[in-house]
PDB file of N, CA and C in Angstrom:
ATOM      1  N   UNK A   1       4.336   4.577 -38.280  1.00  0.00           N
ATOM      2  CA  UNK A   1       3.366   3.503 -38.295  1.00  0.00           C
ATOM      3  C   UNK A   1       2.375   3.725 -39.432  1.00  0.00           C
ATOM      4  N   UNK A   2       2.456   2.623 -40.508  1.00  0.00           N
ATOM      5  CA  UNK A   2       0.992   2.787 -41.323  1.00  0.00           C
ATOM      6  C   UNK A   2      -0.053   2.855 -40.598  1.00  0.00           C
ATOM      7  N   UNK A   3      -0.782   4.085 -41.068  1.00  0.00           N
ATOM      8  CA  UNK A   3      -2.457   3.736 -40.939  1.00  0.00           C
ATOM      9  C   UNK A   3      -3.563   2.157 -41.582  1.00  0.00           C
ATOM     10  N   UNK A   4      -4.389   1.742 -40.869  1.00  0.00           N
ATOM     11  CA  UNK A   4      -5.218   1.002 -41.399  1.00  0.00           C
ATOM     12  C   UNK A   4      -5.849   1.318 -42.551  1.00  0.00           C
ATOM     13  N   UNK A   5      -6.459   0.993 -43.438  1.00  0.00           N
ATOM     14  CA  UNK A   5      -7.398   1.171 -44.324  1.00  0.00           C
ATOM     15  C   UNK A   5      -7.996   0.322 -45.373  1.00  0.00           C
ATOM     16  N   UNK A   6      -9.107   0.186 -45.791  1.00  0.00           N
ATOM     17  CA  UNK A   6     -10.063  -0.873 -45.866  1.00  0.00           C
ATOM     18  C   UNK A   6     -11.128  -0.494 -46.585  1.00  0.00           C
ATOM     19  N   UNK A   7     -11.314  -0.909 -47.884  1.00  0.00           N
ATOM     20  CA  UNK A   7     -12.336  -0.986 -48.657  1.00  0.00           C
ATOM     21  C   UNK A   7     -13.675  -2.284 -49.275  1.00  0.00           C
ATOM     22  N   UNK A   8     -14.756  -1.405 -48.866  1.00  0.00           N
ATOM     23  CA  UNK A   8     -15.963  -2.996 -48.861  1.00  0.00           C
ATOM     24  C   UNK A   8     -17.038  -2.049 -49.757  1.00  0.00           C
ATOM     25  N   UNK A   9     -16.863  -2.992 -51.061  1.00  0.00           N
ATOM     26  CA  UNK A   9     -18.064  -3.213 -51.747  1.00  0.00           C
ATOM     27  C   UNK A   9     -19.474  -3.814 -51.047  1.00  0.00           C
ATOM     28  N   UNK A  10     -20.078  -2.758 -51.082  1.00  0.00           N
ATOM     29  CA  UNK A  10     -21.286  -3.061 -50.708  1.00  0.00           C
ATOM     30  C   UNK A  10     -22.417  -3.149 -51.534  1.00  0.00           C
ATOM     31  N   UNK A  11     -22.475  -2.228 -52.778  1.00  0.00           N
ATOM     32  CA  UNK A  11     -23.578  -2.932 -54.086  1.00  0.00           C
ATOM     33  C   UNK A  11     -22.500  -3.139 -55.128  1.00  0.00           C
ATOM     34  N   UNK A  12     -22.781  -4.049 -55.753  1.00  0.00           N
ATOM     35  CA  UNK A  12     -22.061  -4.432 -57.240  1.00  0.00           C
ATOM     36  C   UNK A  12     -22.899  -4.424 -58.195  1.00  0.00           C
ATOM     37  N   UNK A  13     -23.353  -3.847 -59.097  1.00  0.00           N
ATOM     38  CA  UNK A  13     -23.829  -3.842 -60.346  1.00  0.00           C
ATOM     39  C   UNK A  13     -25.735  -4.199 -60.449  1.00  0.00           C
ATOM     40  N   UNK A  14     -25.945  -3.715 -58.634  1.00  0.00           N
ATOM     41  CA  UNK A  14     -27.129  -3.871 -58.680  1.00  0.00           C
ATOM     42  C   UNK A  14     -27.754  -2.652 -59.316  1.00  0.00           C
ATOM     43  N   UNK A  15     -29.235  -2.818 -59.602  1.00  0.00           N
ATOM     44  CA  UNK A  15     -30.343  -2.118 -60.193  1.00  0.00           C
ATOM     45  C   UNK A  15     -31.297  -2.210 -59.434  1.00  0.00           C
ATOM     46  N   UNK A  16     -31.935  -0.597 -59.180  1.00  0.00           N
ATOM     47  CA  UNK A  16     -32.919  -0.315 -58.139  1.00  0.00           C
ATOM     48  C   UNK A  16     -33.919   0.207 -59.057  1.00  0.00           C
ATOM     49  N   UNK A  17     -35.145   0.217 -58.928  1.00  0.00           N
ATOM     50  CA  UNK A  17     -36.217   0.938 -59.412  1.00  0.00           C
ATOM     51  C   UNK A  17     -36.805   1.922 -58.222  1.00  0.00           C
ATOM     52  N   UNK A  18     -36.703   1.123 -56.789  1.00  0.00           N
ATOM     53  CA  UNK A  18     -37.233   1.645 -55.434  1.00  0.00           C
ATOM     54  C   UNK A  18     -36.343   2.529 -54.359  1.00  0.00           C
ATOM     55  N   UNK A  19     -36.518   3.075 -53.678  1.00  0.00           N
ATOM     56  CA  UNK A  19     -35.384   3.166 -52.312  1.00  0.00           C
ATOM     57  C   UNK A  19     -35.194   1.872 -51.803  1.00  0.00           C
ATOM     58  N   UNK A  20     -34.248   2.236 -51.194  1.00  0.00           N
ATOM     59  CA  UNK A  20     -33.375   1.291 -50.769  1.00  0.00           C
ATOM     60  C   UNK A  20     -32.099   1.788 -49.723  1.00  0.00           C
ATOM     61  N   UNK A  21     -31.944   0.905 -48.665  1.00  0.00           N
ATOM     62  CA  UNK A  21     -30.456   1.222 -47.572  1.00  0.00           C
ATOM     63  C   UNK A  21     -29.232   0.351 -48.138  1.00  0.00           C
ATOM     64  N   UNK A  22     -28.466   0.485 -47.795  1.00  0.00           N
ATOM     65  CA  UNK A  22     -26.982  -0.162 -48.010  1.00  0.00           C
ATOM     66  C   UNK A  22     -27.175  -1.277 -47.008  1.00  0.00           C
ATOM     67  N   UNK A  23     -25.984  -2.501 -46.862  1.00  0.00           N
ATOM     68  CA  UNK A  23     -25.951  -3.077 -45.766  1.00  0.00           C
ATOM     69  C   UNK A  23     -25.449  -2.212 -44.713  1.00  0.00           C
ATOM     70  N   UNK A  24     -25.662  -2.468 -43.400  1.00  0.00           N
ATOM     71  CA  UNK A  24     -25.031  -2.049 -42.572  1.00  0.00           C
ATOM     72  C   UNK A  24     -23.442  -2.449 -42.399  1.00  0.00           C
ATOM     73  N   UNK A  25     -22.729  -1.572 -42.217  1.00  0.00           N
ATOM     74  CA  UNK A  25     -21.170  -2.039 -41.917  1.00  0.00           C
ATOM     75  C   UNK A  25     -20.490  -1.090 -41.141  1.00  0.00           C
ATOM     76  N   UNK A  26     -19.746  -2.131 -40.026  1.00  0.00           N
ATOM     77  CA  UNK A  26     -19.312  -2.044 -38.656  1.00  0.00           C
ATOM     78  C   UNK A  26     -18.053  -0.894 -38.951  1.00  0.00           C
ATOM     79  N   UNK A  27     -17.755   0.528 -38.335  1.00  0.00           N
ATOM     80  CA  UNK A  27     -16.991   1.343 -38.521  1.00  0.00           C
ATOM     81  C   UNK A  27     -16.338   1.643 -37.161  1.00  0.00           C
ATOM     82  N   UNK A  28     -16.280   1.280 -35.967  1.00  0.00           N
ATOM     83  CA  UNK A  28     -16.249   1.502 -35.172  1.00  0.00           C
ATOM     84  C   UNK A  28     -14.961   1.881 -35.210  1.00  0.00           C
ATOM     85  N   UNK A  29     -13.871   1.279 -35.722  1.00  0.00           N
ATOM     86  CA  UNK A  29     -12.198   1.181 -35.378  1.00  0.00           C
ATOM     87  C   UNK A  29     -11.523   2.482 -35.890  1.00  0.00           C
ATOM     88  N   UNK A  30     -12.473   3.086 -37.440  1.00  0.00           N
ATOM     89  CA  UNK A  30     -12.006   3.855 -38.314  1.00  0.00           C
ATOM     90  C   UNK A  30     -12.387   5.529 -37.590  1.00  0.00           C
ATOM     91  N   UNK A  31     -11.626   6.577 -38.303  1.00  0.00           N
ATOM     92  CA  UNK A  31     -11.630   7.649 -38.049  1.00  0.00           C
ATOM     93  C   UNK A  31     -12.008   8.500 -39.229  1.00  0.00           C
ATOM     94  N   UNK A  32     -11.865   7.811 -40.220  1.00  0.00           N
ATOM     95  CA  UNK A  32     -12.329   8.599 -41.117  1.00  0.00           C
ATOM     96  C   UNK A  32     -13.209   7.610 -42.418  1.00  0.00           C
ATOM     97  N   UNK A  33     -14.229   7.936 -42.933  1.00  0.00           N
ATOM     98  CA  UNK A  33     -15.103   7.410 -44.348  1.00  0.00           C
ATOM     99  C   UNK A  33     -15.453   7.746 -45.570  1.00  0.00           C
ATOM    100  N   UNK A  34     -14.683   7.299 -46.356  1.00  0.00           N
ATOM    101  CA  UNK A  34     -15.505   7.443 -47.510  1.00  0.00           C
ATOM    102  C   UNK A  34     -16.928   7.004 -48.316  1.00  0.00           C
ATOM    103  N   UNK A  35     -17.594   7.402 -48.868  1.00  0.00           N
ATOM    104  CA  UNK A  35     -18.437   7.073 -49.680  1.00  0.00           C
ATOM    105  C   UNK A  35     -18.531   7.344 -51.328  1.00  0.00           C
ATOM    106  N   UNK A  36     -17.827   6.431 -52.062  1.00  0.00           N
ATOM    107  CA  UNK A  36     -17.720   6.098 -53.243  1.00  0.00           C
ATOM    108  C   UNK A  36     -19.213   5.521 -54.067  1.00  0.00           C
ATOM    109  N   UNK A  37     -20.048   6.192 -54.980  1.00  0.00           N
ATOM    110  CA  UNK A  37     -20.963   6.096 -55.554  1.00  0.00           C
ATOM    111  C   UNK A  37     -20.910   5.885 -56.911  1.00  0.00           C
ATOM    112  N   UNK A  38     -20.927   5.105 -57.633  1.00  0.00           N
ATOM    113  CA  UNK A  38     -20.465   4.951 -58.967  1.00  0.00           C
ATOM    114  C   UNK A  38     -21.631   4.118 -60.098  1.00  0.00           C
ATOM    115  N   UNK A  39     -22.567   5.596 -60.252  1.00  0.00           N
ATOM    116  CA  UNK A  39     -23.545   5.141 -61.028  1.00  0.00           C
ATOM    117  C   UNK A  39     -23.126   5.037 -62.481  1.00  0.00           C
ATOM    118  N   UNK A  40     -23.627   4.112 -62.800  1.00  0.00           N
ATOM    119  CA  UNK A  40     -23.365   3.726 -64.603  1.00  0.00           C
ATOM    120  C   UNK A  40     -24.135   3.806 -65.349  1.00  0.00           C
ATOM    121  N   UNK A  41     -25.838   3.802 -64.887  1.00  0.00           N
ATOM    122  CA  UNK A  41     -26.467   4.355 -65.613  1.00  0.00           C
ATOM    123  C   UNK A  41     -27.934   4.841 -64.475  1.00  0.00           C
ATOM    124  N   UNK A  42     -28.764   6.247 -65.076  1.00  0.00           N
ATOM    125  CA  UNK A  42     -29.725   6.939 -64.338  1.00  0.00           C
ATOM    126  C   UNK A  42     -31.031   6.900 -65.350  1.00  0.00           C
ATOM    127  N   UNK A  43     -32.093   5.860 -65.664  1.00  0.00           N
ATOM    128  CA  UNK A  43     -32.544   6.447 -66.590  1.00  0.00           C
ATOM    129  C   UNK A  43     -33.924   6.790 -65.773  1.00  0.00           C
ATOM    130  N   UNK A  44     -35.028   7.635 -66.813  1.00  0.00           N
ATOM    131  CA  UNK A  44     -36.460   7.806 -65.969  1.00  0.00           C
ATOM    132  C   UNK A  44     -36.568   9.264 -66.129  1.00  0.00           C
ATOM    133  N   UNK A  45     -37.698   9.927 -66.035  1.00  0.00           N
ATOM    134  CA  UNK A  45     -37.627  11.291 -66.532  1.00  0.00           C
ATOM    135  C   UNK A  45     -37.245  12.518 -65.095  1.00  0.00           C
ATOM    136  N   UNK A  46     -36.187  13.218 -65.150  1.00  0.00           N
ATOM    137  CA  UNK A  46     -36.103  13.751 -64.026  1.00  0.00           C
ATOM    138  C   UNK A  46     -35.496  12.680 -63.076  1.00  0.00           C
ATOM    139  N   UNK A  47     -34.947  11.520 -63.207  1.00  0.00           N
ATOM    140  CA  UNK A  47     -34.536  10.881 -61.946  1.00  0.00           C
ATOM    141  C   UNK A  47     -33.161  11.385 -61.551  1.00  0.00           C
ATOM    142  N   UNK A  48     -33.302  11.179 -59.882  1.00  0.00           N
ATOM    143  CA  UNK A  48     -32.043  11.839 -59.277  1.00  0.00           C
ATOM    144  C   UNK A  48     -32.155  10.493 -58.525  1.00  0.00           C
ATOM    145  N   UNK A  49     -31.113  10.387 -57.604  1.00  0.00           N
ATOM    146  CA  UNK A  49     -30.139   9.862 -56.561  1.00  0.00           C
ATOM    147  C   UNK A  49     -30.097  10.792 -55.095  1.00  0.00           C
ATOM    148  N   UNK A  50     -30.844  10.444 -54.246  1.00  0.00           N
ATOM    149  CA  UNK A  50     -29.724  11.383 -53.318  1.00  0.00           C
ATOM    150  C   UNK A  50     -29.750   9.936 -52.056  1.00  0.00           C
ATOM    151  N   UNK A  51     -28.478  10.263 -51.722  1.00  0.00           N
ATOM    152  CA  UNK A  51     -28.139   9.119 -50.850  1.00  0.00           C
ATOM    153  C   UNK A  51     -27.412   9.345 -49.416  1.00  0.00           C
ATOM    154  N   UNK A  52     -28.163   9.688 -48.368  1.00  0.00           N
ATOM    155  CA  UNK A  52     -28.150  10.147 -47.396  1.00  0.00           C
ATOM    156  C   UNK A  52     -27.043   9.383 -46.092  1.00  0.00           C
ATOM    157  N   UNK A  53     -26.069   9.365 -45.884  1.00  0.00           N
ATOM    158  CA  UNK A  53     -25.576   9.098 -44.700  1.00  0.00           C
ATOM    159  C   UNK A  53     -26.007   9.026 -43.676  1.00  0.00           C
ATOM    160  N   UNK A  54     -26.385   7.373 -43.052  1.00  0.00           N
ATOM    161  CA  UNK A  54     -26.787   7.316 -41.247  1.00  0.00           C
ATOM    162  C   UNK A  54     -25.911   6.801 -40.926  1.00  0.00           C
ATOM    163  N   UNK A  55     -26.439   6.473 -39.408  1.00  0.00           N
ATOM    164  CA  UNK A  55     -25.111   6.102 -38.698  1.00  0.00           C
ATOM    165  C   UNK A  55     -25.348   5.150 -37.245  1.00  0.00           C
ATOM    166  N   UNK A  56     -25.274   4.845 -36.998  1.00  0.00           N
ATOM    167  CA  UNK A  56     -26.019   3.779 -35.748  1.00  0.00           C
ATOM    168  C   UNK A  56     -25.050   3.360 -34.415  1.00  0.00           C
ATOM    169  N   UNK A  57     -25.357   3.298 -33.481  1.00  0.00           N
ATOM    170  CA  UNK A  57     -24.391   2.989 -32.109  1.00  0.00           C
ATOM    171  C   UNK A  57     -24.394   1.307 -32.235  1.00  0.00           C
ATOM    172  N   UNK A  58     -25.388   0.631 -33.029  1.00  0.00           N
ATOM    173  CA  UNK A  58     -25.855  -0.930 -32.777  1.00  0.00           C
ATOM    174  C   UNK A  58     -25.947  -1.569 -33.820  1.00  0.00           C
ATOM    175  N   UNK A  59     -26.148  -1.160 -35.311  1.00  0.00           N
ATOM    176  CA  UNK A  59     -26.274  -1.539 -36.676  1.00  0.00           C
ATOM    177  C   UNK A  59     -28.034  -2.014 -36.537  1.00  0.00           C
ATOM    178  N   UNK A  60     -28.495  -1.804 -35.636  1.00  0.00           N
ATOM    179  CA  UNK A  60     -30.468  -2.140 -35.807  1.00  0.00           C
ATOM    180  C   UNK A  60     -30.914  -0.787 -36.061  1.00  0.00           C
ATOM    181  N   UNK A  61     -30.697   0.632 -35.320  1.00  0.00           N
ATOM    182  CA  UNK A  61     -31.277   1.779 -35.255  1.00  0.00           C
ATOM    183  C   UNK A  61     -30.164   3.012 -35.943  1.00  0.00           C
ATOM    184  N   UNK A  62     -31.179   3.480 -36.577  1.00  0.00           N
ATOM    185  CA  UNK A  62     -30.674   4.447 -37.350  1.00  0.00           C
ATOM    186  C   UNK A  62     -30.736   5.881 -37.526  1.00  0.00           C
ATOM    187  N   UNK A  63     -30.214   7.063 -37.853  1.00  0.00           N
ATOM    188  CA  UNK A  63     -30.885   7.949 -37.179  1.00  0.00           C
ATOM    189  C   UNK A  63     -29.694   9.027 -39.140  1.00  0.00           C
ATOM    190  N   UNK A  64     -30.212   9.717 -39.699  1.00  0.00           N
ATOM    191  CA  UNK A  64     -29.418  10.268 -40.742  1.00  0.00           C
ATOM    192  C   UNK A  64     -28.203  11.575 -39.612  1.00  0.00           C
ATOM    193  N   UNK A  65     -27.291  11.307 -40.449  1.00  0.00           N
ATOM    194  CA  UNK A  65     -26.208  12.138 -40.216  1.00  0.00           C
ATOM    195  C   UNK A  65     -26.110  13.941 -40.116  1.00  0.00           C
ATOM    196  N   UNK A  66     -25.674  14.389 -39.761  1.00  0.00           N
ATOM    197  CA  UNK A  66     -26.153  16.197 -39.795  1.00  0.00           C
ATOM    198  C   UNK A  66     -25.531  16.551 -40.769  1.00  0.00           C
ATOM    199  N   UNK A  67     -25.143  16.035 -42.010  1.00  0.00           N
ATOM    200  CA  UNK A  67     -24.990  16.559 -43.318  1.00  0.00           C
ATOM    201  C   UNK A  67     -25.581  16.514 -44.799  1.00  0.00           C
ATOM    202  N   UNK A  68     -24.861  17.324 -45.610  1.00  0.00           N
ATOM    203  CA  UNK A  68     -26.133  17.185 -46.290  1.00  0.00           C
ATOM    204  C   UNK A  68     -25.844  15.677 -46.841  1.00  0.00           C
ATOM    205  N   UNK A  69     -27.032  15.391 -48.166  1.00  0.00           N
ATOM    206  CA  UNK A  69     -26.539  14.179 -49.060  1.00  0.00           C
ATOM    207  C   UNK A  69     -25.931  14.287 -50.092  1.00  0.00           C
ATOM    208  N   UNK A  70     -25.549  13.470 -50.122  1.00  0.00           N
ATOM    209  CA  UNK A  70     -25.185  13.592 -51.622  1.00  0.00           C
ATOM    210  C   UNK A  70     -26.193  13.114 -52.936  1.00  0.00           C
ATOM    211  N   UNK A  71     -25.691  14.263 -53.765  1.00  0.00           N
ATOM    212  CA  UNK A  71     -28.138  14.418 -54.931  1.00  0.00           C
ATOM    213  C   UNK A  71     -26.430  14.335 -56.079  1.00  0.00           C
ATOM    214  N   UNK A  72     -27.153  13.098 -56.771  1.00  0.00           N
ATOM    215  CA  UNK A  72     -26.726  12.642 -58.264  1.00  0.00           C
ATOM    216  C   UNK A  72     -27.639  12.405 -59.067  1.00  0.00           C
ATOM    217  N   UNK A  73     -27.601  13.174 -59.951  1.00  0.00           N
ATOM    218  CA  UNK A  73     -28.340  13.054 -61.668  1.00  0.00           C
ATOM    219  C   UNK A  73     -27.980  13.034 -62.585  1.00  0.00           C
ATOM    220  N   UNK A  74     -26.619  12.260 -62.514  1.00  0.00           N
ATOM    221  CA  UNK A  74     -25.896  11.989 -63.953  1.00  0.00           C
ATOM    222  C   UNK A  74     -24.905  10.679 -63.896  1.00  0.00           C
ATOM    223  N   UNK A  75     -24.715   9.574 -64.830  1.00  0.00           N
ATOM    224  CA  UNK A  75     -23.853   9.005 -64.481  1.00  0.00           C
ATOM    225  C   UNK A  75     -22.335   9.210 -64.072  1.00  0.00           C
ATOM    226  N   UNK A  76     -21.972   8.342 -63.001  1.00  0.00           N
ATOM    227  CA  UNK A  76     -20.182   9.163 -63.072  1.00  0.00           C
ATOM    228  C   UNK A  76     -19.860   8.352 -61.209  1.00  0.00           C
ATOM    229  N   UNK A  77     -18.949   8.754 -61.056  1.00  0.00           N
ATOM    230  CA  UNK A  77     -17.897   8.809 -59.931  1.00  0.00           C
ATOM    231  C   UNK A  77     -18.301   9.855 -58.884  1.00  0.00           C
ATOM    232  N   UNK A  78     -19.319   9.429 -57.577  1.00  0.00           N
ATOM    233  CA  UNK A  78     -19.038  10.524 -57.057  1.00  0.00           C
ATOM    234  C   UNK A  78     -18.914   9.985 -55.675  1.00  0.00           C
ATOM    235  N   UNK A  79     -18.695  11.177 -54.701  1.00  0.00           N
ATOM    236  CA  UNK A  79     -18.061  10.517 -53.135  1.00  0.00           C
ATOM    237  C   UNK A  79     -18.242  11.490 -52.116  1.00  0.00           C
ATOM    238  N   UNK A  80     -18.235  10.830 -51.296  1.00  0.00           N
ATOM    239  CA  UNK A  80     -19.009  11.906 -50.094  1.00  0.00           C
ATOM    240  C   UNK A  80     -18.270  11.443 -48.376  1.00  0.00           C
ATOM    241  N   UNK A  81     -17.425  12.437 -48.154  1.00  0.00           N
ATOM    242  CA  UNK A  81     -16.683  12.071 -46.773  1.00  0.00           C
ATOM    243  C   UNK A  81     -17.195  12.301 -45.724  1.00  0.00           C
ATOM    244  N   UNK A  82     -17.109  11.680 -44.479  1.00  0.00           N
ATOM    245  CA  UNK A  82     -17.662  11.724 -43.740  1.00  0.00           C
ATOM    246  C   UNK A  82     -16.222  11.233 -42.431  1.00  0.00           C
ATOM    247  N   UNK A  83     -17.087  12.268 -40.890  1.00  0.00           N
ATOM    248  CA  UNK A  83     -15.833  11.920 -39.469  1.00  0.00           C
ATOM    249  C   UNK A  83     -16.940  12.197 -38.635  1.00  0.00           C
ATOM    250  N   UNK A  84     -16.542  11.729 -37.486  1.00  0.00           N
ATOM    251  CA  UNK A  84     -17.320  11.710 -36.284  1.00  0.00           C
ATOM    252  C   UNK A  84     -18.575  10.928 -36.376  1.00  0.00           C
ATOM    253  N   UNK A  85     -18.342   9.640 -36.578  1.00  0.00           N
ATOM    254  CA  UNK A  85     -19.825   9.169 -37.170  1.00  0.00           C
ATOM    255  C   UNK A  85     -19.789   7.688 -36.010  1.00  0.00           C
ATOM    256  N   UNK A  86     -20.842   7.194 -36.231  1.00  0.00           N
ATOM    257  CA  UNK A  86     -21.029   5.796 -34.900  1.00  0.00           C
ATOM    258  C   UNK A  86     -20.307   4.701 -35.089  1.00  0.00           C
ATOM    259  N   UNK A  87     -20.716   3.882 -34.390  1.00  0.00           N
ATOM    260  CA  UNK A  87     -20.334   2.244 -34.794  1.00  0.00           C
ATOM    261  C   UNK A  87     -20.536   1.656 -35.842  1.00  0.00           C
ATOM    262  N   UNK A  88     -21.454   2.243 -36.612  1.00  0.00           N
ATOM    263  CA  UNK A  88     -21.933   1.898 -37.736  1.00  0.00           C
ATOM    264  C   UNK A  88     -22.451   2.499 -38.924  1.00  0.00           C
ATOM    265  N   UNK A  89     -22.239   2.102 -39.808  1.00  0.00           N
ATOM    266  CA  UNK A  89     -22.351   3.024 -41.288  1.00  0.00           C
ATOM    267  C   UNK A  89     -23.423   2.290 -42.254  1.00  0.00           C
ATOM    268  N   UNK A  90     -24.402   3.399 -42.739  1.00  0.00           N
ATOM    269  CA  UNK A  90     -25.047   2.883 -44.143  1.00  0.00           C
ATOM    270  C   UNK A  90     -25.454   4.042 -44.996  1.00  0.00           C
ATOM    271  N   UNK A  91     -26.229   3.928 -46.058  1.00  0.00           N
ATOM    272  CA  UNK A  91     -26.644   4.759 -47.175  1.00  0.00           C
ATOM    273  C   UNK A  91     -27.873   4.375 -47.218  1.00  0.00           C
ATOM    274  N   UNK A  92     -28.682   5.436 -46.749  1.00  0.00           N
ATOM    275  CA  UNK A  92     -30.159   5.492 -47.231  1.00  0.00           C
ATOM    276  C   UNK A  92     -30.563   6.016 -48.422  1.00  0.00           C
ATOM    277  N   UNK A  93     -31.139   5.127 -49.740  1.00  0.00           N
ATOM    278  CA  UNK A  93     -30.839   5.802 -50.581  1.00  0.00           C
ATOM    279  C   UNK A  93     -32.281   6.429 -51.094  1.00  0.00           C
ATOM    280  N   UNK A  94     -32.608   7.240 -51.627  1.00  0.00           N
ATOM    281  CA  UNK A  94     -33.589   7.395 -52.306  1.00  0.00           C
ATOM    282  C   UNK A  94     -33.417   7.953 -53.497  1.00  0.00           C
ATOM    283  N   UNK A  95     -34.376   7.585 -54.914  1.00  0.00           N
ATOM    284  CA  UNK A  95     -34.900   7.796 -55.698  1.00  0.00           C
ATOM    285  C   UNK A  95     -36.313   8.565 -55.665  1.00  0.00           C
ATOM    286  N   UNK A  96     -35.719   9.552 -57.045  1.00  0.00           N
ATOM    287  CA  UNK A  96     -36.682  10.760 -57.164  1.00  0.00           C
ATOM    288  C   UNK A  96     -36.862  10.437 -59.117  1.00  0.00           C
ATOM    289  N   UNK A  97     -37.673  11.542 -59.514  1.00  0.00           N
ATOM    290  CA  UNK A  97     -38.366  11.184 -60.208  1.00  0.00           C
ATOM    291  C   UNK A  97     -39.381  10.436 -60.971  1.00  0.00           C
ATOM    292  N   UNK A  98     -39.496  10.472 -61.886  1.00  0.00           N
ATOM    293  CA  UNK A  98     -41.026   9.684 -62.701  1.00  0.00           C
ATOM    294  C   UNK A  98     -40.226   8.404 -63.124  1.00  0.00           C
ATOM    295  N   UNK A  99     -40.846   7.201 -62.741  1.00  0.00           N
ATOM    296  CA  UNK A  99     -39.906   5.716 -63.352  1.00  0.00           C
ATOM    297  C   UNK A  99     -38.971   6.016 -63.456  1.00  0.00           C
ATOM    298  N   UNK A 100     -38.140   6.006 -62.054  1.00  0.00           N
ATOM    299  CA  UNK A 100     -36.414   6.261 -62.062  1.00  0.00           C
ATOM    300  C   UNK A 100     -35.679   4.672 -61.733  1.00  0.00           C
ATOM    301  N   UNK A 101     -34.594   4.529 -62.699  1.00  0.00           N
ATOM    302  CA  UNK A 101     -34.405   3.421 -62.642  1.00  0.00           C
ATOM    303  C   UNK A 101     -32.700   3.283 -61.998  1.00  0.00           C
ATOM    304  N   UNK A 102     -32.061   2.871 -61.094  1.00  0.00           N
ATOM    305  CA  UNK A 102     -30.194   3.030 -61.059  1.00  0.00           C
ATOM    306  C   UNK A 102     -29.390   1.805 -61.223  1.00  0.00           C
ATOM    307  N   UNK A 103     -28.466   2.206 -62.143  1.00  0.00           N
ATOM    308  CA  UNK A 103     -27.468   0.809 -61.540  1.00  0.00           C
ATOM    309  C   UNK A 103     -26.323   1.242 -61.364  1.00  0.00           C
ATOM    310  N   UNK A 104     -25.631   0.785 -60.064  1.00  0.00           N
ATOM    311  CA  UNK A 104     -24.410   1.006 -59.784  1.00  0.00           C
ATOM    312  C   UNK A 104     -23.900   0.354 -58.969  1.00  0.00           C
ATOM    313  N   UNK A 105     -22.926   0.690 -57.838  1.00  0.00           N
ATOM    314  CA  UNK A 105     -21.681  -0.042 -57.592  1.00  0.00           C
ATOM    315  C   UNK A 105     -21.500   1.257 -56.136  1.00  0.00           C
ATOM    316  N   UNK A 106     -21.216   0.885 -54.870  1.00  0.00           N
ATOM    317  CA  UNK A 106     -21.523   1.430 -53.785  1.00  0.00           C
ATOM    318  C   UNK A 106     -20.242   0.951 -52.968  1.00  0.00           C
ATOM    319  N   UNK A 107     -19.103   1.610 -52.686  1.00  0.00           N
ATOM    320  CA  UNK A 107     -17.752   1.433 -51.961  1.00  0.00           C
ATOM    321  C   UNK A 107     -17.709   1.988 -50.781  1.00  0.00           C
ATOM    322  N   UNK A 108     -17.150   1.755 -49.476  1.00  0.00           N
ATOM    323  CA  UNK A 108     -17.304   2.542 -48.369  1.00  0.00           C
ATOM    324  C   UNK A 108     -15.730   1.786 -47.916  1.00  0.00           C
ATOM    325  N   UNK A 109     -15.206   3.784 -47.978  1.00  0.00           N
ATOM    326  CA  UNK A 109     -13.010   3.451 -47.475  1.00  0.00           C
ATOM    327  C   UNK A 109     -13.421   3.619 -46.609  1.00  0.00           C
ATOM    328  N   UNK A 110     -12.423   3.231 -45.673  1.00  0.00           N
ATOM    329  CA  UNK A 110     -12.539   3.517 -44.400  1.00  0.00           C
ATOM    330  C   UNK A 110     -11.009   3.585 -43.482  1.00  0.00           C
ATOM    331  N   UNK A 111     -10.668   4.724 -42.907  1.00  0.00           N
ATOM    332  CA  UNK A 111      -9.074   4.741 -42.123  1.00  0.00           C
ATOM    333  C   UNK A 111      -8.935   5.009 -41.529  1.00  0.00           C
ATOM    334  N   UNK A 112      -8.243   4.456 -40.636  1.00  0.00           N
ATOM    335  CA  UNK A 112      -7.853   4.759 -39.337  1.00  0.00           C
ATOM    336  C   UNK A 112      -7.129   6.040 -39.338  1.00  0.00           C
TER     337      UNK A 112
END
């Protein structure tokens, strides 16, 4: 039997200056997640990325995951797996440094 599996763009080519969460999206069915991060550009002095995995029973309440985050300070491809997680999935993201600016592109696999 194939496994399920399912990929949802969740930012496209947006630009953040602030923190910011992902949308929430419903994981309930899946067993396993990816998190695909694909910054294209980081500018600002010292700016980092770190983008924290929560996880929710309801998609209203949120609570971060018991791992670490994933901390990006360079443009590129990066990804962060995740199992045993709720009904629901997002990315809390925060920005660090002095006028940190991001743009990128935010994928979440997901398989049964």
């Amino acid at each position: 039997m194939l496994r399920r599996f399912h990929t949802a763009v969740l930012e496209k080519n947006e630009t953040y200056t602030a923190d910011f969460e992902t949308e929430p999206y419903e994981t309930a069915w899946a067993s396993e997640a990816l998190w695909f991060v694909r910054v294209l550009d980081l500018a600002g002095s010292g700016a980092r990325l770190v983008a924290q995995p929560q996880m929710s029973p309801d998609g209203l309440f949120w609570c971060d995951m018991q791992q670490a985050p994933l901390e990006i300070s360079a443009p590129g491809l990066h990804a962060l797996a995740l199992r045993e997680f709720g009904g629901w999935l997002r990315l809390r993201c925060q920005l660090q440094g002095a006028n940190p600016k991001v743009k990128l592109l935010i994928y979440l696999a997901l398989k049964e």
